[in-house]
Every structure is written in C-alpha cells, then in structure tokens.
Protein backbone atom coordinates (compact mmCIF):
# COMPACT_ATOMS: atom_id res chain seq x y z
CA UNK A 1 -114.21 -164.72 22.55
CA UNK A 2 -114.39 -161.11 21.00
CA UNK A 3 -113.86 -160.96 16.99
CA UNK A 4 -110.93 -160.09 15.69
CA UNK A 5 -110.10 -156.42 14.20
CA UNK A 6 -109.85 -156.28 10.19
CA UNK A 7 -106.40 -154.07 9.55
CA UNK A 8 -107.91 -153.28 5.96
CA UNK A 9 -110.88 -151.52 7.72
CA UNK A 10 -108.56 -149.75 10.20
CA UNK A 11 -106.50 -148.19 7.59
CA UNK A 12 -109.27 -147.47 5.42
CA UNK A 13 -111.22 -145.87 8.32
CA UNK A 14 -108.18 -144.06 9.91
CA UNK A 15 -106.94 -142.75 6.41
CA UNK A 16 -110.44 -141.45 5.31
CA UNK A 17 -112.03 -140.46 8.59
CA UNK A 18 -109.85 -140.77 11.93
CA UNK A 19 -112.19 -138.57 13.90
CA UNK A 20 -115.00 -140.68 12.84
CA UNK A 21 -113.70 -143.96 13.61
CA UNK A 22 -112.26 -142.79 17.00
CA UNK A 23 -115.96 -141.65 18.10
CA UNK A 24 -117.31 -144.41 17.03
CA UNK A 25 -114.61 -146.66 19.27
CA UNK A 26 -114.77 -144.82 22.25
CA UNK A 27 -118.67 -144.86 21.95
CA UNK A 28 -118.58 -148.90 21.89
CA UNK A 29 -115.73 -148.60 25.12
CA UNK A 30 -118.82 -146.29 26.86
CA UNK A 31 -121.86 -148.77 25.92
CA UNK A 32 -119.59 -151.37 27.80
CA UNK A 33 -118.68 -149.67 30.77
CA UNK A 34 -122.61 -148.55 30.94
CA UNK A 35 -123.62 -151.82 30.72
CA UNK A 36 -120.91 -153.05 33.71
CA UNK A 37 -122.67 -150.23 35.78
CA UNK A 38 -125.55 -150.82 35.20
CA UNK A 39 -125.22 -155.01 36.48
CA UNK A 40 -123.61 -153.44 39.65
CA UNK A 41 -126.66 -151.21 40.16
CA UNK A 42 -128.36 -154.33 39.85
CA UNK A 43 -126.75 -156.28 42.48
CA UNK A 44 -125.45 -153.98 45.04
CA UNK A 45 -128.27 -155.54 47.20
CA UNK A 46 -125.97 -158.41 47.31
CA UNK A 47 -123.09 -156.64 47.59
CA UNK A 48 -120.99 -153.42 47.75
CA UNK A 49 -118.11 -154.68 46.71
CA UNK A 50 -116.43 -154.97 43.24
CA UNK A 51 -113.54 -156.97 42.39
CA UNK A 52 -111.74 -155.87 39.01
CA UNK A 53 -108.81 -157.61 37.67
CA UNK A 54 -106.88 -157.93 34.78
CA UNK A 55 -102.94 -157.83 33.92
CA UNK A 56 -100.21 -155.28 33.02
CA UNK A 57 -101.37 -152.65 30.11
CA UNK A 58 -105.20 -153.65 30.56
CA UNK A 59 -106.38 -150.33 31.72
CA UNK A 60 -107.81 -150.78 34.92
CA UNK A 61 -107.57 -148.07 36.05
CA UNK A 62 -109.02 -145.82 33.75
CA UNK A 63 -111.50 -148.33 33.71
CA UNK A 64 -112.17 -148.57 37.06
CA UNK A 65 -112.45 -144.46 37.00
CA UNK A 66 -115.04 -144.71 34.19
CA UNK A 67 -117.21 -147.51 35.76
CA UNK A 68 -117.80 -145.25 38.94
CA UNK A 69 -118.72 -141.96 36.64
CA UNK A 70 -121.20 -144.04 35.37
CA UNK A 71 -122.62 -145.77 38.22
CA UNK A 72 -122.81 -141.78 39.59
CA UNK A 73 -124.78 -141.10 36.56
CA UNK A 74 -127.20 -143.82 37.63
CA UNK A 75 -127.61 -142.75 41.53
CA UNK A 76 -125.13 -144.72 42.78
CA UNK A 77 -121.91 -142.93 44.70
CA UNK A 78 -119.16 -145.27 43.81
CA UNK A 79 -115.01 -145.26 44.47
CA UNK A 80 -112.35 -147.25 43.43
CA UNK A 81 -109.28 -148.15 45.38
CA UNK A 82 -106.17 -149.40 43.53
CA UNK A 83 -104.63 -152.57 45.49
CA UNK A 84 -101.26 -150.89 45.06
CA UNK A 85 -102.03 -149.03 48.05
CA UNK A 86 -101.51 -151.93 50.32
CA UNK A 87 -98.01 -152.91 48.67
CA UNK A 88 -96.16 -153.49 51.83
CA UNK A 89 -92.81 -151.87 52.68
CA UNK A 90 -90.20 -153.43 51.06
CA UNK A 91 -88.26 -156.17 53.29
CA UNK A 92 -85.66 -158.21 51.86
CA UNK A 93 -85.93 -160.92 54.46
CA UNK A 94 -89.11 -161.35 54.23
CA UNK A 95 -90.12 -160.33 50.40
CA UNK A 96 -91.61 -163.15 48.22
CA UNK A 97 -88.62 -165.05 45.97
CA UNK A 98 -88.84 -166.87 42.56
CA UNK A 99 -87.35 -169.90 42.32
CA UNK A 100 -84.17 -168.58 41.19
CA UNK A 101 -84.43 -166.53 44.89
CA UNK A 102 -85.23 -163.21 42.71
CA UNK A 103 -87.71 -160.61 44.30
CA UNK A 104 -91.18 -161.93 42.84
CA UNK A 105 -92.94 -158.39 42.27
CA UNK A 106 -95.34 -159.96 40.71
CA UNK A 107 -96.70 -161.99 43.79
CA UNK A 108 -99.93 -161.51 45.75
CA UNK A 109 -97.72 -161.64 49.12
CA UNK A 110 -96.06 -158.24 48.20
CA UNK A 111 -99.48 -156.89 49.52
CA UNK A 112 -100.84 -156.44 52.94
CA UNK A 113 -103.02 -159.11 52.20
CA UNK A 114 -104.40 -159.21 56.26
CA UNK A 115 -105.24 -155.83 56.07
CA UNK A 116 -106.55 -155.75 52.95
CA UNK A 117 -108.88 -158.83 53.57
CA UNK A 118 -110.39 -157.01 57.02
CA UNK A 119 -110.94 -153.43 55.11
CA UNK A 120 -112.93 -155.36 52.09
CA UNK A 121 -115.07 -157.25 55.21
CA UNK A 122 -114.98 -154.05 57.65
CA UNK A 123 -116.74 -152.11 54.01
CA UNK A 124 -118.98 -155.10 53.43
CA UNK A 125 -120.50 -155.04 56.66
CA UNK A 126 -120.96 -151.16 56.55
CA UNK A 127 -118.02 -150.39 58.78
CA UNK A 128 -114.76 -147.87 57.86
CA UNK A 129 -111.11 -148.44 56.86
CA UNK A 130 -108.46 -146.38 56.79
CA UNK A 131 -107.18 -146.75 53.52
CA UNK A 132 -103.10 -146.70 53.35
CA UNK A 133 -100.74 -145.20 51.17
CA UNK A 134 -97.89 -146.08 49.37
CA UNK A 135 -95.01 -144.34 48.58
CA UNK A 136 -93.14 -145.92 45.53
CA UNK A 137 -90.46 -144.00 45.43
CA UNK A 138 -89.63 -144.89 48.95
CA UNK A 139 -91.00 -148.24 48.56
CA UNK A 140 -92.53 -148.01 51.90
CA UNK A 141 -95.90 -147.44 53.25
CA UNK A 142 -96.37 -143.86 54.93
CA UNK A 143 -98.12 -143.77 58.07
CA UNK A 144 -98.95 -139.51 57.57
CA UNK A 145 -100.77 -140.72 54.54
CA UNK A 146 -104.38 -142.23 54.13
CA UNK A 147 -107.75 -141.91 53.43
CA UNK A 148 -110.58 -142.78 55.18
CA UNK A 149 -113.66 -144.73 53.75
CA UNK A 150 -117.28 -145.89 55.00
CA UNK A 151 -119.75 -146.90 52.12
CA UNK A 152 -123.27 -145.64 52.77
CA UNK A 153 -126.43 -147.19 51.44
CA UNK A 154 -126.71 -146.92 47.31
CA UNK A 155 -122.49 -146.85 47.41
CA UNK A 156 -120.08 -149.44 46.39
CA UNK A 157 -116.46 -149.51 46.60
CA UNK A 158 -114.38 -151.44 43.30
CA UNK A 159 -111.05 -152.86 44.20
CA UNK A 160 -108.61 -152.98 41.42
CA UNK A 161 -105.40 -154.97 40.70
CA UNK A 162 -103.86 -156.98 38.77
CA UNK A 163 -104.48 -159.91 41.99
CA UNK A 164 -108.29 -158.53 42.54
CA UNK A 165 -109.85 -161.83 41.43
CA UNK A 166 -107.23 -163.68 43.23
CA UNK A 167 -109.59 -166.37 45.88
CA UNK A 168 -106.85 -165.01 49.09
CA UNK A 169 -109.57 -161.92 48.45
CA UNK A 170 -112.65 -163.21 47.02
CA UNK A 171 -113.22 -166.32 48.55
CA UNK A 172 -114.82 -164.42 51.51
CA UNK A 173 -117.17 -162.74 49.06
CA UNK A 174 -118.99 -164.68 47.03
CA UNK A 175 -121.47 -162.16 46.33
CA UNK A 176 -119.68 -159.35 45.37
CA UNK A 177 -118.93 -158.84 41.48
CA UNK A 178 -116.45 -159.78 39.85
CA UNK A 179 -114.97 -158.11 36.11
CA UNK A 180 -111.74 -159.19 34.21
CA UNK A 181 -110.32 -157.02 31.65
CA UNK A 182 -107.26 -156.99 29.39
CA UNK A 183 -107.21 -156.12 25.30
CA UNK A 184 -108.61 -159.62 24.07
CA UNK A 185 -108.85 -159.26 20.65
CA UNK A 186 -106.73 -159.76 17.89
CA UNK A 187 -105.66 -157.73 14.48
CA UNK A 188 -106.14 -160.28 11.32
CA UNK A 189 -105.53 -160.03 7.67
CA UNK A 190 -108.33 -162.27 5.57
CA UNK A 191 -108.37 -164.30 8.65
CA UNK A 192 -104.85 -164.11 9.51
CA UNK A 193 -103.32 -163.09 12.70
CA UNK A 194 -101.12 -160.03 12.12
CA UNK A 195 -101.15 -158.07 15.48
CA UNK A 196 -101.35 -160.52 18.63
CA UNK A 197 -103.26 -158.99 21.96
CA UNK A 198 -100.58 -159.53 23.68
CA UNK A 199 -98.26 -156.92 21.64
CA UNK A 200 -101.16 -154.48 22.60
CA UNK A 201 -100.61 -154.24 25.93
CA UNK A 202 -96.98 -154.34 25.63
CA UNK A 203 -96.77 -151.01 23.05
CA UNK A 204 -99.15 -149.66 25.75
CA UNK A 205 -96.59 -150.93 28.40
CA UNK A 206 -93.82 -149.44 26.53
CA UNK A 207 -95.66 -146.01 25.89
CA UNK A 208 -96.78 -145.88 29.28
CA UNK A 209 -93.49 -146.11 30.91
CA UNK A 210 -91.52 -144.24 28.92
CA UNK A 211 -93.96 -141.38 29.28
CA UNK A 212 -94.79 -141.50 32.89
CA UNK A 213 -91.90 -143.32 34.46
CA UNK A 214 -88.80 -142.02 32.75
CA UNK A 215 -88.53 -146.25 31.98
CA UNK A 216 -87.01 -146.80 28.73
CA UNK A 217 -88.43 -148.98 26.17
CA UNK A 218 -85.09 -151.64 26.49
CA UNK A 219 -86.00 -151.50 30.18
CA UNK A 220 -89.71 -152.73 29.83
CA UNK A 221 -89.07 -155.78 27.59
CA UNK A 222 -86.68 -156.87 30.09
CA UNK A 223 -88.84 -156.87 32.56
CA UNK A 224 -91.73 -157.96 30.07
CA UNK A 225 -90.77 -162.28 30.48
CA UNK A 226 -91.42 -161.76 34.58
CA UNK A 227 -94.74 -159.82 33.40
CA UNK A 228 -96.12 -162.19 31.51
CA UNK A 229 -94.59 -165.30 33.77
CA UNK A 230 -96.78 -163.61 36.49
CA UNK A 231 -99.82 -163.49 34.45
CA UNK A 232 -99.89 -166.81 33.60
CA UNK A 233 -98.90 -167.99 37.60
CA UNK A 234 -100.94 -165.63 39.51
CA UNK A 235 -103.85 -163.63 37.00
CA UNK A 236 -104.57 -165.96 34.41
CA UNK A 237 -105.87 -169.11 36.93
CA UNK A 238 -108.74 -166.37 37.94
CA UNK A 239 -110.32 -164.88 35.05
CA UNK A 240 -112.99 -167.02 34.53
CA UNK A 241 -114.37 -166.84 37.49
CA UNK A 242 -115.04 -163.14 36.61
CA UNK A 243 -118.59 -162.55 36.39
CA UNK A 244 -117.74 -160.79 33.05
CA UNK A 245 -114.94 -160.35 30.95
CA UNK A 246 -114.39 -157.32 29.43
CA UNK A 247 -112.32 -156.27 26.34
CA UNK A 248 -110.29 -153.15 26.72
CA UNK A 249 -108.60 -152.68 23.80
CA UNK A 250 -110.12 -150.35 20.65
CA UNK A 251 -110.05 -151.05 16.99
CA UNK A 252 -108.19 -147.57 16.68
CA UNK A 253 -105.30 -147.73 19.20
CA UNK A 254 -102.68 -149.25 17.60
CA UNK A 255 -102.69 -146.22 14.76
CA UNK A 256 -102.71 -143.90 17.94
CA UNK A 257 -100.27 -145.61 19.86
CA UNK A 258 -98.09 -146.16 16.67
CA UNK A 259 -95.38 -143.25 16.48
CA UNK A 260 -95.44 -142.88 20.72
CA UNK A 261 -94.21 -146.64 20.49
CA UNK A 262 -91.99 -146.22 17.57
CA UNK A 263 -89.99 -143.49 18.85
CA UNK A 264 -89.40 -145.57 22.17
CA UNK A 265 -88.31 -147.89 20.16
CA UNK A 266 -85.57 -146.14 18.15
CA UNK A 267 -83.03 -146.00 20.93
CA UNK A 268 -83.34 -150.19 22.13
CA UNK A 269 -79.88 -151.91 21.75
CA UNK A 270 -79.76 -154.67 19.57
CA UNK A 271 -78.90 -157.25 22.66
CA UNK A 272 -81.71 -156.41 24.40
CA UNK A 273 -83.37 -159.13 26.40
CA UNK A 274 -86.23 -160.28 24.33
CA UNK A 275 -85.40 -158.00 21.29
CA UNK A 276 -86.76 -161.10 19.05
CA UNK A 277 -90.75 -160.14 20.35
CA UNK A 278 -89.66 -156.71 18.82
CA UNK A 279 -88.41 -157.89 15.74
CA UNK A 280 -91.61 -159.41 15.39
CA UNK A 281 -93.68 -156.69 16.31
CA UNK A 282 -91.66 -153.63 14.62
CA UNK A 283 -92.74 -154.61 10.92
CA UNK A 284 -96.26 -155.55 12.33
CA UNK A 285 -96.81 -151.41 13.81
CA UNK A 286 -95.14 -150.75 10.38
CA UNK A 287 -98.34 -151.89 8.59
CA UNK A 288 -101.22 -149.26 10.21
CA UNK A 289 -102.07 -145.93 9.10
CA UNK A 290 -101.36 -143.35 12.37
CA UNK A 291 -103.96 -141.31 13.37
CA UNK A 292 -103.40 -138.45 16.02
CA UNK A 293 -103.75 -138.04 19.18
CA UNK A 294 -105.95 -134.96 18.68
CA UNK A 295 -108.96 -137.25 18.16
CA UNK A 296 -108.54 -139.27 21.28
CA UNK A 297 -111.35 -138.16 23.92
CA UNK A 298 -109.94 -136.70 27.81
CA UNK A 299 -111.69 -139.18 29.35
CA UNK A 300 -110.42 -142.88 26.59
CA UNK A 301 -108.48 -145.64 27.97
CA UNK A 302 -106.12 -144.19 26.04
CA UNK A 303 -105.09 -141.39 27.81
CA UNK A 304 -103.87 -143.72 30.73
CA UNK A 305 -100.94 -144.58 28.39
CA UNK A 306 -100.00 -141.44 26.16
CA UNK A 307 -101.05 -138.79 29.12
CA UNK A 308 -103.07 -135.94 28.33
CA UNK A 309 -106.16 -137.48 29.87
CA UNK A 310 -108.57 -135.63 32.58
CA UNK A 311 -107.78 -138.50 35.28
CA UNK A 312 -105.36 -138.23 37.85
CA UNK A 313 -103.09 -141.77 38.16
C-alpha cells in the first residue's frame, strides 16, 4: 500500500518552494513510468501486449502516452490504443441494463468485445487490425474512420481502459503484462485521514469535465454513484491480478487542482445528487496552500485534467 501524503509538508513545500516540490513530484511520476518500461522491455519476448487498467480520473491515458515515450527511449517502438475505440454503436435493444433497466455505461458489453478479443490475438501472433473509431458525439462507430496496426519485432502495443484487466480480454493472454493504476494514496494529518483517494480522482473528474466536456460540476457527481458502483462491479474484482500496481496521483495535485475545482464548484445547487460527498470534501480543498499551474510540466498527468498539456486526448 503506498504511504500516505503529510498535508503539513505540502503546504510547507508549496508555500516556500512550489516549483521545487512540483519537480521533485513529477520526477518520482517519471522514475515510475521508467521503471514500468523498462519490465516491458524485459518481457516483450513473452509478449507484445500490455494490458493497463484502472478507473475513472486515474490517468491512463496520459499514462499510457508516457509509458510508450519511454519504452521509445529504450529501443522499443511502442503504441497505445484506448478501448474506447471499440465502444459499439449505441442500440437501445440491445445495450447492457442495470437492474433498475437503466443503460449500464459502465459495462464491459458496451464494447465490441469479439472484435476486440481477435485484434489483441491477430497483434499477438504478428498479424494486423484495423483499428476502429468512435464517434462520441454520434455515439456510433464510423466506418470512414480507422487506423491500421501490425507490431514488428522490438514493438508492443498497450491497451487501455478502464475494463483492460477484465479476464473477457486477458484470459487468452496470460503472458502479456498487466498494470493497474488509480491515485492510491491518501492525505493525513498526524496520522489522520483528511483527503480520501477517492476525492482525488473525483476533483480530477470534476476539473476534467468541466474543462473538456462543457459537463458541469452538478452533472459529474450525479453521475459519480454509477462511477464508482461500476468500479467496484466491473474494475475493482481485477486489480490484483495486475502484474503491478501503480500510483498515479502526486503529493502536489490537490494545491494545483484546488481553485480549477473550486470554481466548478461555486455554481452546484444545493439539491444536488450526492451534494453530502461535497460537503465533505469542500472544507477538506479549503485546507491546502494552491500552487499554479505555471509549474506543472507539458508532459504531467496533470495536464490530462486542467488542459494545457503537449498530448493530444
């Protein structure tokens, strides 16, 4: 289990020397993702696949992105493919249902799973897939749109998703490697919890999608109960059989994501599903220093949530 973050230290570091302590986080974020490329180099013999999961607001992406710059550093020509490219198109006959017969977005089965089982085995075996694309807006899959792939010798392809460790896709391959990641560590007091993981990913949730998808803050805590339901039904059953888990979160991130989260805040009406997790958390971001966004790096984590980054999403 990583150690919890000290909110003394934070403060101290991020009112006396922001720039500092944001070099030195990101530096620990790159050791990490060095060491994850390196293990891949290691096994690619095995396999060329990579499976890397984690849930919502765990920066897999970016992640995912920095694992392959590294691995290129090292020789080996990597990509990654997001598994929200084989969302099928939407079907309301034939969509996966809750319980309460709600649309489960959060289920496995709203991907081509078929498809996406033969193009991980066609890559394995040294063959090529035509990799589809989705279309969110329309909600459909576009047949004009897709990109070809065929991994060469020294190459590996990561898959990532929040159902990339899921056993529908890995079962097949028990050799390829397998990462989990999601912001695992805690904020404490003199040993006492005062800024749960959890409300990480949500303020970089709420950040996120208020920045990059016009979603307002009110919006995402709604639909933060079926998040986390999800998690713990179709995410959570798989991470430890992750060959590593890996924490994404940054002893500096709450000051940065601070006033981005506060001002989504400001506008939430009071009966707002779940407004009791931001009651909670409100005083909670009240107690760290802020430290700008001028000292986070084009290429942090970070930057998947508050923009400004040099990857494309």
């Amino acid at each position: 289990m990583p150690y919890p973050y000290d909110i003394e230290r934070i403060n101290k570091r991020a009112g006396g020397d922001p720039k500092g302590l944001a070099d030195e986080c990101e530096a620990i974020f790159d050791r990490k993702v060095a060491e994850v490329a390196a293990t891949i180099s290691e096994r690619i013999a095995l396999s060329n696949i990579v499976f890397l999961s984690g849930p919502s607001g765990s920066g897999k992406t970016t992640t995912a992105k920095k694992i392959c710059e590294a691995l290129e550093r090292i020789g080996v020509r990597a990509h990654a493919i997001s598994l929200d490219k084989y969302f099928v198109t939407f079907n309301a006959e034939t969509a996966p249902r809750t319980e309460d017969g709600q649309y489960d977005r959060e289920s496995p089965y709203c991907l081509d799973l078929e498809l996406l089982k033969t193009h991980i085995g066609v890559l394995e075996a040294g063959g090529e897939a035509i990799v589809p694309h989705f279309d969110f807006k329309k909600q459909m899959q576009l047949e004009s749109k897709f990109t070809p792939l065929k991994l060469g010798a020294n190459e590996i392809v990561i898959f990532e998703g929040i159902h990339a460790l899921n056993d529908l896709l890995t079962a097949e391959h028990p050799n390829a490697f397998k990462l989990y990641i999601s912001a695992r560590s805690d904020v404490e007091r003199e040993g006492v919890k005062v800024f749960k993981r959890t409300w990480t990913r949500l303020l970089r949730r709420v950040v996120r999608d208020d920045f990059f998808r016009g979603t307002g803050a009110s919006e995402t805590l709604k639909m933060w109960a079926i998040v986390r339901a999800g998690e713990k039904k179709y995410i959570s059953p798989f991470k430890y059989k992750a060959d590593l888990l890996f924490d994404s979160s940054m002893e500096y991130e709450i000051p940065i994501l601070k006033s981005f989260a506060q001002n989504a805040f400001s506008s939430i009406p009071s009966g707002t599903q779940r407004i009791e997790e931001l009651t909670a958390l409100q005083p909670a971001l009240a107690g760290f220093e802020e430290i700008s966004q001028e000292f986070v790096s084009k290429d942090s984590i970070l930057r998947e949530f508050i923009g400004g980054g040099k990857f494309k999403y």
